[in-house]
Each structure stands twice: as C-alpha cells, then as structure tokens.
Protein backbone atom coordinates (compact mmCIF):
# COMPACT_ATOMS: atom_id res chain seq x y z
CA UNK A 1 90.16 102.73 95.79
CA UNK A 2 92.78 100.60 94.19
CA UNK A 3 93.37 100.81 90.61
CA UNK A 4 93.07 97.28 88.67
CA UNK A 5 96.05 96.95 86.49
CA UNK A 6 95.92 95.46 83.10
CA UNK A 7 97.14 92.73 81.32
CA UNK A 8 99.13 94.78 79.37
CA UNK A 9 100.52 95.59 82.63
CA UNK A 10 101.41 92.66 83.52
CA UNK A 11 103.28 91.53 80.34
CA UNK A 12 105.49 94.43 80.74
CA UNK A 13 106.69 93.50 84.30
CA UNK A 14 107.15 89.84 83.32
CA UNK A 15 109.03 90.89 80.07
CA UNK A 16 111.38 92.17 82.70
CA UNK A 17 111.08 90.56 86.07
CA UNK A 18 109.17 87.26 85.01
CA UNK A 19 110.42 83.90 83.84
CA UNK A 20 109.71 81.01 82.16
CA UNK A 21 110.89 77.46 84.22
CA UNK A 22 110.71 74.37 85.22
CA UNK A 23 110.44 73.02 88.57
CA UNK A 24 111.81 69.53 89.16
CA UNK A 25 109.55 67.07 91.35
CA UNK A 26 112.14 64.47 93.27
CA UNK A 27 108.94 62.45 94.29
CA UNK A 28 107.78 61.55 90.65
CA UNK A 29 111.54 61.84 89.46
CA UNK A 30 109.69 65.01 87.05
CA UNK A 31 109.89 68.07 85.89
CA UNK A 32 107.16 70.52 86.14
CA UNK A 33 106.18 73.64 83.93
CA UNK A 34 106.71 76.99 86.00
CA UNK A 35 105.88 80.49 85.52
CA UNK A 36 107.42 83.15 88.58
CA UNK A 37 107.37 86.47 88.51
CA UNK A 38 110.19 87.75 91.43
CA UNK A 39 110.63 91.59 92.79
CA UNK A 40 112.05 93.18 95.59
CA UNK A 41 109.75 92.91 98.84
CA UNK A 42 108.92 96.28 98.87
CA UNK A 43 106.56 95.15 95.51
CA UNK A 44 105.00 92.86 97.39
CA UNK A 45 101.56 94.78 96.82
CA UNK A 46 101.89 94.88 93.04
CA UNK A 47 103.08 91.03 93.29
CA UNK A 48 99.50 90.73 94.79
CA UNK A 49 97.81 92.84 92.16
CA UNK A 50 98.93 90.63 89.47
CA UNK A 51 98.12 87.44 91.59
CA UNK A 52 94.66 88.89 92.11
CA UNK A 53 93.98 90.25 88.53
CA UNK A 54 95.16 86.67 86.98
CA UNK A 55 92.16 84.92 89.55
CA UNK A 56 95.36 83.00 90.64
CA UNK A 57 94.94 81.59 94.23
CA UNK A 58 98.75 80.96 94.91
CA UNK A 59 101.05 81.92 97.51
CA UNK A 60 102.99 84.83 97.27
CA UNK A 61 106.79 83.51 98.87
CA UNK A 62 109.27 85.57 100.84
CA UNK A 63 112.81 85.18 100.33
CA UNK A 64 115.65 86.55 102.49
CA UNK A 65 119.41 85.66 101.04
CA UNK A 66 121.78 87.29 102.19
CA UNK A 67 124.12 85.70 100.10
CA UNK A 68 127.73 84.36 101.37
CA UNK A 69 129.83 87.64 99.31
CA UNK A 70 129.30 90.37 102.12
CA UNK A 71 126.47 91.81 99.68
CA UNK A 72 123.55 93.77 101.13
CA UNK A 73 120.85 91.62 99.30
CA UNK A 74 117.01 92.94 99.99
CA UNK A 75 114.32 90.45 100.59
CA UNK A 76 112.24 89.06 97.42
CA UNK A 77 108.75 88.34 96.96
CA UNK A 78 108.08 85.64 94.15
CA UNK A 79 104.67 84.27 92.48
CA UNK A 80 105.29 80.76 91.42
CA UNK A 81 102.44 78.91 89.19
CA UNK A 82 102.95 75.71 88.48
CA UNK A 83 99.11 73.65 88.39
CA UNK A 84 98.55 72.22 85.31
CA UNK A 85 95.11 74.12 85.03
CA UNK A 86 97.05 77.45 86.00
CA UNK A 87 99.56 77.14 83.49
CA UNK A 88 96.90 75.77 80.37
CA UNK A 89 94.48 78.33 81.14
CA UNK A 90 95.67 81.82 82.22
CA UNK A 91 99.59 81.88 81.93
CA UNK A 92 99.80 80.59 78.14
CA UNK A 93 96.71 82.46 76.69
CA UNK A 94 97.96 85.47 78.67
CA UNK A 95 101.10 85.21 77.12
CA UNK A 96 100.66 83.75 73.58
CA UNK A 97 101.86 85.83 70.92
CA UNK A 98 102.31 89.13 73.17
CA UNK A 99 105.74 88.89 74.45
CA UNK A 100 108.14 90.32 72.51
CA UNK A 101 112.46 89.83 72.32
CA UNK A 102 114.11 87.69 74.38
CA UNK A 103 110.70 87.26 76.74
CA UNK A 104 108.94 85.80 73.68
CA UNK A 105 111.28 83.06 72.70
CA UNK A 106 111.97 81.83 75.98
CA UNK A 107 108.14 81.25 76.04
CA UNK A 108 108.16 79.43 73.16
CA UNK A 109 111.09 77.34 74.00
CA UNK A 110 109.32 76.46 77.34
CA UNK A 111 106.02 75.51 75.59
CA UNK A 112 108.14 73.55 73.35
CA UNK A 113 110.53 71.47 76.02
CA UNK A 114 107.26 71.20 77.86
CA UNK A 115 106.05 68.98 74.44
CA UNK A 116 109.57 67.32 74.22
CA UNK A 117 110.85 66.56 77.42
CA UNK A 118 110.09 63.08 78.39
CA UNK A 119 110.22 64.42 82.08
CA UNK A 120 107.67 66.44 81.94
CA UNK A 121 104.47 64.65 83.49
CA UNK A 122 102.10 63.76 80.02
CA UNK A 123 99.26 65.73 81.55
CA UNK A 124 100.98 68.69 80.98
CA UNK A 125 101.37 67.90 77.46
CA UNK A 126 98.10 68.63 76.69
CA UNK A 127 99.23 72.17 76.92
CA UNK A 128 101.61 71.60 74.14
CA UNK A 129 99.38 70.39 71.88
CA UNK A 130 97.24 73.17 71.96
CA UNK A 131 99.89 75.13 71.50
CA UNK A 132 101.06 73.60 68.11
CA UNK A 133 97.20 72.81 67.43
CA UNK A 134 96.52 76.76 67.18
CA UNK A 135 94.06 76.37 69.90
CA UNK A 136 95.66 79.73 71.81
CA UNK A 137 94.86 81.55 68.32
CA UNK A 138 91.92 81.47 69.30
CA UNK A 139 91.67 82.38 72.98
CA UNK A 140 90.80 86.24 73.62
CA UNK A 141 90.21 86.72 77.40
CA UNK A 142 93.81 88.64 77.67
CA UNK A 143 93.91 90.83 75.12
C-alpha cells in the first residue's frame, strides 16, 4: 500500500522545486495565474502523489531538452495548474501563510500582481480579493 503524503509534504517540495507564475494566453491577449511544480522524470510518481492528494485532475507534462550547450539534461515531469477554481480553492488556501523565505514572498507577490495586473482576466481577481479580504484566514482544509 502506498503511503498518502501530507500537505506538509507538499509545501516542502514546492518551497524547493515549485513556483509561482503566470502563463500568458495569446488568444485573449492575457495573462493567467500559474502554479507548477517541476522534477526530474524519475519523480514522476511523487509528481502524481501530490496531483492526487491536492484532488487536482491535471496533466502531468513530460519534457525532454536537451538543450543546445552539449549538456546531458534528464527529462522533466511538471504539474501546471492554472483553472481559476484550481488556483482559488486548493493552491492559495494550501499555501496561505505556510511558506516560508523566498517561497513565501514570491506567493504573495503573485497574489498581489494577480490583483494589479490589468492583464490578468478579472475573474481571477476574485482570488485577490479574498486574499486582501482575509477570507484565506479563515480556510483550514490544509493545515
């Protein structure tokens, strides 16, 4: 039997390997909010774990660049989440207030470009506004 890993867990490999983004949209001339989380392929598994534990239903991508500098790059695995309900419901309460160093204000400066940057679709300012409206403060399903 597999061993469910926690939330804790998780915040610890995206304090190292996770980031923060934004992905731009050419059709809507946007940018969109984006959380990844990118490892070496052999972590594909754990990659899955975390996709799993989060209830998240999205891809898991394969990457193979070998890069143009003669390096031996391996293969990546990434977890991109980018749906508005995604990113409002499970990726900010999971991370709100439990990151810590660099990892924590790189979260805040992404919830706050995605409440200031007029590319940034206006559903997804919602998100902000809970944000600044304390409404995470209250939200206990990660801890």
């Amino acid at each position: 039997m597999q061993k469910e890993i926690s939330y804790e867990y998780i915040r610890g490999l995206v304090e190292g390997e996770g980031c923060f983004t934004f992905s731009p949209n050419k059709i809507s001339n946007s940018t969109i909010p984006a959380f990844s989380i990118r490892m070496h392929i052999r972590d594909k598994k754990l990659i899955g774990m975390v996709r799993d534990r989060l209830k998240l239903r999205n891809k898991i991508y394969e990457y193979y660049y070998p890069g143009n500098d003669g390096a031996k790059r391996g293969a990546t695995i990434t977890l991109i989440v980018r749906e508005i309900g995604n990113i409002k419901n499970v990726i900010v309460p999971l991370f709100y207030k439990k990151l810590i160093g660099n990892k924590a204000d790189s979260f805040e400066k992404w919830l706050d470009k995605i409440g200031s940057d007029p590319l940034v679709p206006s559903g997804y300012k919602f998100i902000y506004k809970l944000y600044v409206g304390g409404f995470y403060d209250n939200d206990h399903r990660f801890d």
